[in-house]
Protein backbone atom coordinates (compact mmCIF):
# COMPACT_ATOMS: atom_id res chain seq x y z
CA UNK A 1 -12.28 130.27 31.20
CA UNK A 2 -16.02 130.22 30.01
CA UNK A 3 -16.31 130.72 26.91
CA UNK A 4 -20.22 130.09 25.87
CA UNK A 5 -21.98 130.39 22.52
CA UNK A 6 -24.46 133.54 22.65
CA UNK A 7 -27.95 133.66 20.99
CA UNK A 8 -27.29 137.07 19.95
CA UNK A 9 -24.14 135.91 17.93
CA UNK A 10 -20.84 135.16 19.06
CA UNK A 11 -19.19 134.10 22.06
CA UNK A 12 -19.52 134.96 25.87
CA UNK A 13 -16.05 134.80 27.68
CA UNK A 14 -15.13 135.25 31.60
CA UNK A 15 -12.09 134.10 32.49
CA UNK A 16 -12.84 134.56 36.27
CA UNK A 17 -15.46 131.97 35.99
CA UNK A 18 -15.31 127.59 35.45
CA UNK A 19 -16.59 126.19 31.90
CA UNK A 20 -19.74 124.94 33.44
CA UNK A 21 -20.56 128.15 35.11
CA UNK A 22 -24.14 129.59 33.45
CA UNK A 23 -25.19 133.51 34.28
CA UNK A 24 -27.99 131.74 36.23
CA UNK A 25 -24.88 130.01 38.40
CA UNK A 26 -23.15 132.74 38.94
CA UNK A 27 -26.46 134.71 40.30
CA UNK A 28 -27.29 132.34 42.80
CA UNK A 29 -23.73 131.96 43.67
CA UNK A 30 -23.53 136.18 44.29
CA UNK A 31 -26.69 135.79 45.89
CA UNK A 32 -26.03 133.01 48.48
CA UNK A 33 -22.93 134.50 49.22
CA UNK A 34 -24.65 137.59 49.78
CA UNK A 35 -26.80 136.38 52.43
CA UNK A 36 -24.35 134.69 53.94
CA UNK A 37 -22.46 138.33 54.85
CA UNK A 38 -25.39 139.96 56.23
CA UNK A 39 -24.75 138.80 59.67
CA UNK A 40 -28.22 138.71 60.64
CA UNK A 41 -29.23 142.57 59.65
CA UNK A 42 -32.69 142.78 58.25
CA UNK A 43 -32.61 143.85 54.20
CA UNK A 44 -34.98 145.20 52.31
CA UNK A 45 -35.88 145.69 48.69
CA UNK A 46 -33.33 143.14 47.65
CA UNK A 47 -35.26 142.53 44.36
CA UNK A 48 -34.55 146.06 43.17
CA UNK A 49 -30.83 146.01 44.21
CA UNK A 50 -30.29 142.82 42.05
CA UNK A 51 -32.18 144.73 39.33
CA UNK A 52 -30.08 147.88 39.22
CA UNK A 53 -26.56 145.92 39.66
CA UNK A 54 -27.35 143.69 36.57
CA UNK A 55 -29.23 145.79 34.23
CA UNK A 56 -27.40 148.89 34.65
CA UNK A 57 -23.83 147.08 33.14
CA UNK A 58 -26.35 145.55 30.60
CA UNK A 59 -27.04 148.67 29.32
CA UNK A 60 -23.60 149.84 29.31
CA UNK A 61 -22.95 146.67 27.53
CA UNK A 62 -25.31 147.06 25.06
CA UNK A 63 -25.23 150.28 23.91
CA UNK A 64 -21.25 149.89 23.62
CA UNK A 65 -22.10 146.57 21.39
CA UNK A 66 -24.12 148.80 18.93
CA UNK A 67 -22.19 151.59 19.48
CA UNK A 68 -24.87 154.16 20.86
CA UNK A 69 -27.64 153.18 18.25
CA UNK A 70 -30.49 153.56 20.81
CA UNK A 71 -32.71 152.07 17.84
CA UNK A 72 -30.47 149.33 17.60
CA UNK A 73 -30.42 148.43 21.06
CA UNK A 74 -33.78 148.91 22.27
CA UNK A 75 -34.27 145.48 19.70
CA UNK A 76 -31.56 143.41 20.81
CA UNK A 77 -33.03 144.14 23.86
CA UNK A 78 -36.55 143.78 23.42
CA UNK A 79 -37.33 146.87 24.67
CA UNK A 80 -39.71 150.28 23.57
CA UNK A 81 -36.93 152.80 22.35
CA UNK A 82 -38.73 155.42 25.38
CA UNK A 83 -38.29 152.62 27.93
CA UNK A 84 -34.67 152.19 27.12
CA UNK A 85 -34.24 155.47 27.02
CA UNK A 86 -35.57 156.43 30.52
CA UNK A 87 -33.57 153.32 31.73
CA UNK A 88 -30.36 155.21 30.51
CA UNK A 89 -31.09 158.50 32.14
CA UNK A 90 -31.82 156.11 34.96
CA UNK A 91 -28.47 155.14 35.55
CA UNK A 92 -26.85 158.21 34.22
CA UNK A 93 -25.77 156.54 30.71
CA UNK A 94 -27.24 159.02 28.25
């Protein structure tokens, strides 16, 4: 199980992962295994695709951690409170 200390406070647990597995593991990991499926069909716009599957359960995340407080979340986050906002209509979370 990794079980990691987070900046924000806390822990970060996934039992489906090894100890010495980072986030930045596990990415390359999805991604080479990725590539390895396409059977040699041209891709596009890859960079977007990794965007949307990452941030969208980050803001799902997020916004469950500070239960809904837009305010609150768009600083844990780093982010202008109309930015986060269009990034939750974006993926249909507000």
């Amino acid at each position: 199980m990794l079980t990691k200390e987070c900046p924000l406070g806390g822990q970060l647990t996934n039992p489906q992962v090894s100890e010495t597995q980072t986030l930045r593991d596990s990415v390359e990991r999805s991604m080479n295994n990725y590539f390895a499926h396409l059977d040699g069909q041209d891709v596009t716009d890859v960079y977007d695709m990794v965007l949307s599957e990452v941030e969208a359960p980050l803001l799902e995340t997020v916004m469950a951690y500070v239960k809904g407080n837009q305010t609150k979340a768009s600083v844990l986050l780093g982010l202008n409170r109309g930015t986060l906002r269009k990034k939750l209509k974006q993926y249909g979370l507000l």
